[in-house]
Protein backbone atom coordinates (compact mmCIF):
# COMPACT_ATOMS: atom_id res chain seq x y z
CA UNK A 1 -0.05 52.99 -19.64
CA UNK A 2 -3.38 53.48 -17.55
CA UNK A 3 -3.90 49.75 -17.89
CA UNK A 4 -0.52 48.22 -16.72
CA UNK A 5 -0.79 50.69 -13.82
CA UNK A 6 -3.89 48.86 -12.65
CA UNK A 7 -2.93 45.58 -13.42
CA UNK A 8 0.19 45.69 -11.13
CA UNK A 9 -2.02 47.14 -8.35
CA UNK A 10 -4.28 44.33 -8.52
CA UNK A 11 -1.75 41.82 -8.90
CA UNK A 12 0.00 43.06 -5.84
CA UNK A 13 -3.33 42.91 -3.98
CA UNK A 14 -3.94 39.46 -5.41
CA UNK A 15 -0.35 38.64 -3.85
CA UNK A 16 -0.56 39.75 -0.47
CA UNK A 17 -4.00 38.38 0.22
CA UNK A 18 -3.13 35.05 -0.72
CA UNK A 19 -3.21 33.13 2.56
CA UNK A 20 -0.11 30.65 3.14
CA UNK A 21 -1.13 27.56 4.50
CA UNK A 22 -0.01 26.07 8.27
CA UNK A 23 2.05 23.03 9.17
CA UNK A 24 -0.48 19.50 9.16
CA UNK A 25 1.30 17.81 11.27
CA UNK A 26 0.79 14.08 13.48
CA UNK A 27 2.77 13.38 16.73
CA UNK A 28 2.24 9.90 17.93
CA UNK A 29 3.05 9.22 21.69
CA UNK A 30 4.43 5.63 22.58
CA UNK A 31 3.68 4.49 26.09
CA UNK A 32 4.27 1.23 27.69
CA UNK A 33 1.96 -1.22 30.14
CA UNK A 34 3.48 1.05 33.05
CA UNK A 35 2.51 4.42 31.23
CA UNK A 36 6.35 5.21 30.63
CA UNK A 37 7.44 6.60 27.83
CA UNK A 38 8.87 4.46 25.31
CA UNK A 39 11.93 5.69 23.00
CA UNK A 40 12.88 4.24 20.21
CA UNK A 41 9.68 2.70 18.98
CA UNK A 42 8.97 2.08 15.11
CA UNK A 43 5.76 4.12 14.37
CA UNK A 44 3.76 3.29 11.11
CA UNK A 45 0.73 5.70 9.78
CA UNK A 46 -0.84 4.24 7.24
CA UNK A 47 -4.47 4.32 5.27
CA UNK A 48 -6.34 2.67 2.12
CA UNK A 49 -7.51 4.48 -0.62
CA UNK A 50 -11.36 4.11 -0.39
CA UNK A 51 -11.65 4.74 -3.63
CA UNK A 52 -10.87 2.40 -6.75
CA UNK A 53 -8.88 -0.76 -5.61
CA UNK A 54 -9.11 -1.58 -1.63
CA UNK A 55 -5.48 -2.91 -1.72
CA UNK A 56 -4.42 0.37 -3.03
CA UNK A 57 -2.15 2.14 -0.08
CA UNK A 58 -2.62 6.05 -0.23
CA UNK A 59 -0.40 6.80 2.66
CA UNK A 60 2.19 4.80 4.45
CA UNK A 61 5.11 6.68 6.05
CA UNK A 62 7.55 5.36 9.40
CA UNK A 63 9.53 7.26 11.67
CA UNK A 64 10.92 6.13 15.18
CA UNK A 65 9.63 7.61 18.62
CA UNK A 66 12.39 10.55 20.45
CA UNK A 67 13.59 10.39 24.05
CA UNK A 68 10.14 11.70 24.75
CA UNK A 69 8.36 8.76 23.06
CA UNK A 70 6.55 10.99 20.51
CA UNK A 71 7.19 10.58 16.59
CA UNK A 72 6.54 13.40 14.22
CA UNK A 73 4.83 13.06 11.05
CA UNK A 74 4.63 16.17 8.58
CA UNK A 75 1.24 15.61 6.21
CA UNK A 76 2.07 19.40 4.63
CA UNK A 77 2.33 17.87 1.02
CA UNK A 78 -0.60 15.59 1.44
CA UNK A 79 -3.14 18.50 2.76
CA UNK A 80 -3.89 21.66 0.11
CA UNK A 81 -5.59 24.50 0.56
CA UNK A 82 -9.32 24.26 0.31
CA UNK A 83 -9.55 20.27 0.51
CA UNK A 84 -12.48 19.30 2.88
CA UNK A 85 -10.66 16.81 5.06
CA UNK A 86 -7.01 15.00 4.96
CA UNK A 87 -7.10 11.81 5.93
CA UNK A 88 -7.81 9.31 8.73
CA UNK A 89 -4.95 6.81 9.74
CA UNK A 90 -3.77 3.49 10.88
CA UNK A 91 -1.21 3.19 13.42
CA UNK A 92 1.23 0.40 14.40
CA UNK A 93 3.32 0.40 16.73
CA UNK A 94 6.30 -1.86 17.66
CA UNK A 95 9.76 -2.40 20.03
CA UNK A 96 10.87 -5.68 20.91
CA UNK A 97 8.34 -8.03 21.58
CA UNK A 98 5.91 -5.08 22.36
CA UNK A 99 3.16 -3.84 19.78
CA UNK A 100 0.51 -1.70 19.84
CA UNK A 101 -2.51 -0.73 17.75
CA UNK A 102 -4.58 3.02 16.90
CA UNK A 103 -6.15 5.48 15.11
CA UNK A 104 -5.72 8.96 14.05
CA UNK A 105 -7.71 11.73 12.17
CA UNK A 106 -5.72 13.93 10.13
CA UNK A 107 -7.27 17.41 10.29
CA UNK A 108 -5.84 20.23 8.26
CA UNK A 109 -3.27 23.17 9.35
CA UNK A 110 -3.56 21.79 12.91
CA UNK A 111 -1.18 19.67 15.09
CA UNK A 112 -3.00 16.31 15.69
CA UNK A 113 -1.62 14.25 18.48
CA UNK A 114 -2.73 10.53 19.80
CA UNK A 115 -1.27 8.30 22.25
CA UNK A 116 -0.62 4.50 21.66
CA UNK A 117 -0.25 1.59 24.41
CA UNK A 118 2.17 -1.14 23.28
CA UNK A 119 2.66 -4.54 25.28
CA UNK A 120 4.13 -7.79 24.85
């Protein structure tokens, strides 16, 4: 009895100091050659695997820019807790006849934000 009294006070410690991970999240902003905003836009992240086969994709995910000209990525499934790094990213960027080009470093639990210029 002693030693299921102990066990469920350790596994309640063990529970409540287990530390919940925050959002990893990307917002893209899409300005034009006039530093307006641009709605709308098709945003791409996207990076190679580095290792095994270069061709390999390891992330590719699209979303479209709000009235604000930002798009929202959510990388929560793609960071875990105690990984040294998540991942650094290609951007494209397009509307119309417009396109535009970046880069992005992923870094964990945080809100990572970069802006991209597109022009015809």
């Amino acid at each position: 009895m002693k030693n299921i009294i102990v066990l469920a006070i350790l596994s309640i410690i063990v529970s409540t100091s287990c530390r919940k991970k925050l959002d990893t999240i990307a917002n893209i902003y899409i300005k034009d050659e006039n530093n307006a905003s641009v709605s709308n836009a098709m945003v791409v992240l996207y990076g190679t695997n580095t290792q095994g086969t270069p061709q390999q994709v390891a992330v590719f995910d699209t979303a479209y820019t709000n009235l604000n000209g930002m798009a929202t990525f959510n990388y929560n499934q793609l960071y875990q807790l105690g990984q040294a790094g998540v991942a650094v990213l290609d951007i494209d960027a397009k509307k119309g006849n417009k396109s535009g080009a970046g880069i992005i470093k992923i870094e964990a639990e945080k809100v990572n934000e970069e802006t991209v210029y597109i022009q015809p």
